[in-house]
N, C-alpha and C. Protein backbone atom coordinates (compact mmCIF):
# COMPACT_ATOMS: atom_id res chain seq x y z
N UNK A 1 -13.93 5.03 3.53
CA UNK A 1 -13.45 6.14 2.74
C UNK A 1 -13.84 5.85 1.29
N UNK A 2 -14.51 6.84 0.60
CA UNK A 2 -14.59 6.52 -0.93
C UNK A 2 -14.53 7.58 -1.47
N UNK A 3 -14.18 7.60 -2.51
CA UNK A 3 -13.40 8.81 -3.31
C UNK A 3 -14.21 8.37 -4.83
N UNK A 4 -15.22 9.59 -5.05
CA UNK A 4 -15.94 9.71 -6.24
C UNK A 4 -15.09 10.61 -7.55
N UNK A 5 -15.27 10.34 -8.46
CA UNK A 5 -15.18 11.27 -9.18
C UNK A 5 -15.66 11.40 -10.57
N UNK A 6 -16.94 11.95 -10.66
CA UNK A 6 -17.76 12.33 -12.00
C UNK A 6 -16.58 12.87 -13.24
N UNK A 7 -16.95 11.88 -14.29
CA UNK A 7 -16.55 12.39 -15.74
C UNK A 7 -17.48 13.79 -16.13
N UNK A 8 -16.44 14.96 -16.69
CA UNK A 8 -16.54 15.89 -17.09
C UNK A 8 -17.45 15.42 -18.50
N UNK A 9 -18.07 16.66 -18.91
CA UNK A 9 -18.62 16.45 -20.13
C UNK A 9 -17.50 16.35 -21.16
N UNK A 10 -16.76 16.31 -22.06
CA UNK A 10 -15.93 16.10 -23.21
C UNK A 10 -14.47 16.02 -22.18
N UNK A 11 -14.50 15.40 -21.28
CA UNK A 11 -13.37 14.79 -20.66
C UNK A 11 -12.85 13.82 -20.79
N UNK A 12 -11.16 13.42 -21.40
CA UNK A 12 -11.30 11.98 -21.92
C UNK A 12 -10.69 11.55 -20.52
N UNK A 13 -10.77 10.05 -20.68
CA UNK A 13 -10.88 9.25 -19.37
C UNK A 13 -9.53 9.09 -18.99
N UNK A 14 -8.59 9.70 -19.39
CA UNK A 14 -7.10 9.67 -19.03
C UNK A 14 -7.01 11.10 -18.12
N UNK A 15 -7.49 11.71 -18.36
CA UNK A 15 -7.76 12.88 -17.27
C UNK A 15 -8.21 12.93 -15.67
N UNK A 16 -9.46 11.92 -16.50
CA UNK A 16 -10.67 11.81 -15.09
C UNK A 16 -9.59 10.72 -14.19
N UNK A 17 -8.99 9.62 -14.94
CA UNK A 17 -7.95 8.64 -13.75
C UNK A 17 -7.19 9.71 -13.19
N UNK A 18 -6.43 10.67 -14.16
CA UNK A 18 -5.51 11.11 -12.72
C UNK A 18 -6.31 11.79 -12.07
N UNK A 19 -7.24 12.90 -12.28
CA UNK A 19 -7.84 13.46 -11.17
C UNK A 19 -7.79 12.42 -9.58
N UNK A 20 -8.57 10.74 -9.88
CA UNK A 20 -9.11 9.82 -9.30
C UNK A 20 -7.47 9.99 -8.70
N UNK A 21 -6.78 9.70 -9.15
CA UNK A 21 -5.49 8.68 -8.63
C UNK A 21 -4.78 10.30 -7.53
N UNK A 22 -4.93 11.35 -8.26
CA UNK A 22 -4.46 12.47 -7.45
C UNK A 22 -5.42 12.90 -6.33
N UNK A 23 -6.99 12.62 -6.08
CA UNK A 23 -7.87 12.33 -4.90
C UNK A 23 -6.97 11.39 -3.92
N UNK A 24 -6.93 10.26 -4.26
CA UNK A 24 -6.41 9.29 -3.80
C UNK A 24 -5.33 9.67 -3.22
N UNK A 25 -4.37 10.42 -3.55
CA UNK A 25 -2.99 10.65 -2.74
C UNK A 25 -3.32 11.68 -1.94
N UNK A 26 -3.68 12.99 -2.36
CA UNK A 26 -4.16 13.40 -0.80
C UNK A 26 -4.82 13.04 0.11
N UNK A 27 -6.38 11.97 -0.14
CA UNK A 27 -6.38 11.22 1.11
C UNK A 27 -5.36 10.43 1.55
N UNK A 28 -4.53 9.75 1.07
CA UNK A 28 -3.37 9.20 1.60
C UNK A 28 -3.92 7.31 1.41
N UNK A 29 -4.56 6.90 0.57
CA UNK A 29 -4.82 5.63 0.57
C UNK A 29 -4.21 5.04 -0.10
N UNK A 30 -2.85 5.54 -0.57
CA UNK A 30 -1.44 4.98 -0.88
C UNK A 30 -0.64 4.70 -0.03
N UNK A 31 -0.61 5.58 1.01
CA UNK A 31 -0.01 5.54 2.37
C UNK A 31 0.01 4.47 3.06
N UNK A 32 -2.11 4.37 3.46
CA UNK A 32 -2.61 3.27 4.21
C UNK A 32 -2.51 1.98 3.41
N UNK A 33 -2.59 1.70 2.35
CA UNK A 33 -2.16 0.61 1.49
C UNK A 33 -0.71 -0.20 2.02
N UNK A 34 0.32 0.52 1.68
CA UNK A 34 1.43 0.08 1.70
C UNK A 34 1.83 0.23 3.34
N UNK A 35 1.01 1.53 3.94
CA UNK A 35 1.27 0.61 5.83
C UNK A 35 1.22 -0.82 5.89
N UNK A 36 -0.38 -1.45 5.24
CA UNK A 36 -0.86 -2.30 6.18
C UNK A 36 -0.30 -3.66 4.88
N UNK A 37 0.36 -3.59 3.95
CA UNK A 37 0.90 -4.41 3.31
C UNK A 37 1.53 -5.48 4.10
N UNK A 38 2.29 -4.91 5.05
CA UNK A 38 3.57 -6.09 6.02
C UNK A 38 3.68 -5.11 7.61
N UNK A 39 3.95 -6.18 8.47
CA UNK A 39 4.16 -5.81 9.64
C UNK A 39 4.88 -4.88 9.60
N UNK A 40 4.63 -3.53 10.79
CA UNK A 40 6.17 -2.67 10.60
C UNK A 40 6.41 -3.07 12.49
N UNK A 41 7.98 -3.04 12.59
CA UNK A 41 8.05 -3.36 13.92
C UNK A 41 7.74 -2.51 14.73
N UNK A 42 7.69 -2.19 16.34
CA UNK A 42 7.29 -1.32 17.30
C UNK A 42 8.95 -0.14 16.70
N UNK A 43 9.82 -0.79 16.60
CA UNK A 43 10.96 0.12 16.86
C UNK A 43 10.93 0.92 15.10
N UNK A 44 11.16 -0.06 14.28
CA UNK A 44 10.88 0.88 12.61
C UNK A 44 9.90 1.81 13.13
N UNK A 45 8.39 1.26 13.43
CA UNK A 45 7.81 2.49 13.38
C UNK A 45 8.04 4.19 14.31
N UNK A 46 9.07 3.54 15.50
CA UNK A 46 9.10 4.89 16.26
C UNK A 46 10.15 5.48 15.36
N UNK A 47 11.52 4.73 14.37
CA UNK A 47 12.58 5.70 13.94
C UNK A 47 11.83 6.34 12.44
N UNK A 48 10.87 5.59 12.16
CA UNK A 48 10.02 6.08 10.76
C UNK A 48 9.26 7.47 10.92
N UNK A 49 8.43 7.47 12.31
CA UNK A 49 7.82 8.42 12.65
C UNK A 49 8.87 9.88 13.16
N UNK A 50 9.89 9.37 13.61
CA UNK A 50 10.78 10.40 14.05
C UNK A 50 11.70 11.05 12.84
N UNK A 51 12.09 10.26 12.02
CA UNK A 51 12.58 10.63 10.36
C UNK A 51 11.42 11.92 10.03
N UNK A 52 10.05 11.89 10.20
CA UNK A 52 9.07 12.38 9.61
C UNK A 52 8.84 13.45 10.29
N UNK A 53 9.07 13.75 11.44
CA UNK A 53 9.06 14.94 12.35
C UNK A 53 10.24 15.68 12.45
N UNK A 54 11.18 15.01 12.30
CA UNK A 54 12.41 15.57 11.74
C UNK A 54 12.46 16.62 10.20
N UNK A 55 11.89 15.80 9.40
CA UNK A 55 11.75 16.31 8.25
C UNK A 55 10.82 17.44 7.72
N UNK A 56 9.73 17.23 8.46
CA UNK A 56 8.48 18.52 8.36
C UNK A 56 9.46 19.37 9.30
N UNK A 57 9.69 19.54 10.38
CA UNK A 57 9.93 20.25 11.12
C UNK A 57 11.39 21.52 10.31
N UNK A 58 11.92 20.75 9.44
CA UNK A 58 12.91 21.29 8.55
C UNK A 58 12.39 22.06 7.37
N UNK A 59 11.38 21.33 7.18
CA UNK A 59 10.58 21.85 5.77
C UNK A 59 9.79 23.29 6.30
N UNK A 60 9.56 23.24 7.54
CA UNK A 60 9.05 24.52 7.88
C UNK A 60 9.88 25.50 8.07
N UNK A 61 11.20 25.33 8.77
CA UNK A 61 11.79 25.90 8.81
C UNK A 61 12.25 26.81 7.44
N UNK A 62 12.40 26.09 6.59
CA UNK A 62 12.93 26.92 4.98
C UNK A 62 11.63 27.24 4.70
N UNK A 63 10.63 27.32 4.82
CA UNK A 63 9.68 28.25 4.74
C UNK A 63 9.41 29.54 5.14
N UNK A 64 9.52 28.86 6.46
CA UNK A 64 9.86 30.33 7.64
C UNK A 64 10.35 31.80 6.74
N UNK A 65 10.04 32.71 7.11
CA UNK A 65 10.91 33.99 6.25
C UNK A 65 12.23 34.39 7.51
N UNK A 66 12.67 34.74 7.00
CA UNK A 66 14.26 35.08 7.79
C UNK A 66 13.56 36.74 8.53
N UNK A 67 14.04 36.82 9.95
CA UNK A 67 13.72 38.06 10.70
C UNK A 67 15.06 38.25 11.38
């Protein structure tokens, strides 16, 4: 995975990092970073993953429009 990002012409370089650093979080290589930092156990990861399906699944819901 590599994540480019060309300096604008009269762009100062405090700009162009966050652009870089906000690339970076939608690929999610903050994510994969701090996954592979430390073991996660078989069981954290099934109640971690289920927290997360729990939670989108809610977030859609208040999206949803009311019928």
């Amino acid at each position: 995975m590599s994540i480019k990002v060309q300096v604008r012409p009269n762009e100062s370089l405090d700009s162009a990092l966050r652009r870089f650093k906000r690339q970076c979080n939608y690929a999610g290589v903050f994510r994969l970073a701090k996954k592979a930092a430390y073991y996660e156990k078989p069981n954290e990861k099934r109640r971690r993953e289920e927290r997360e399906r729990v939670r989108t699944i809610q977030k859609a819901s208040r999206r949803r429009p009311r019928s």
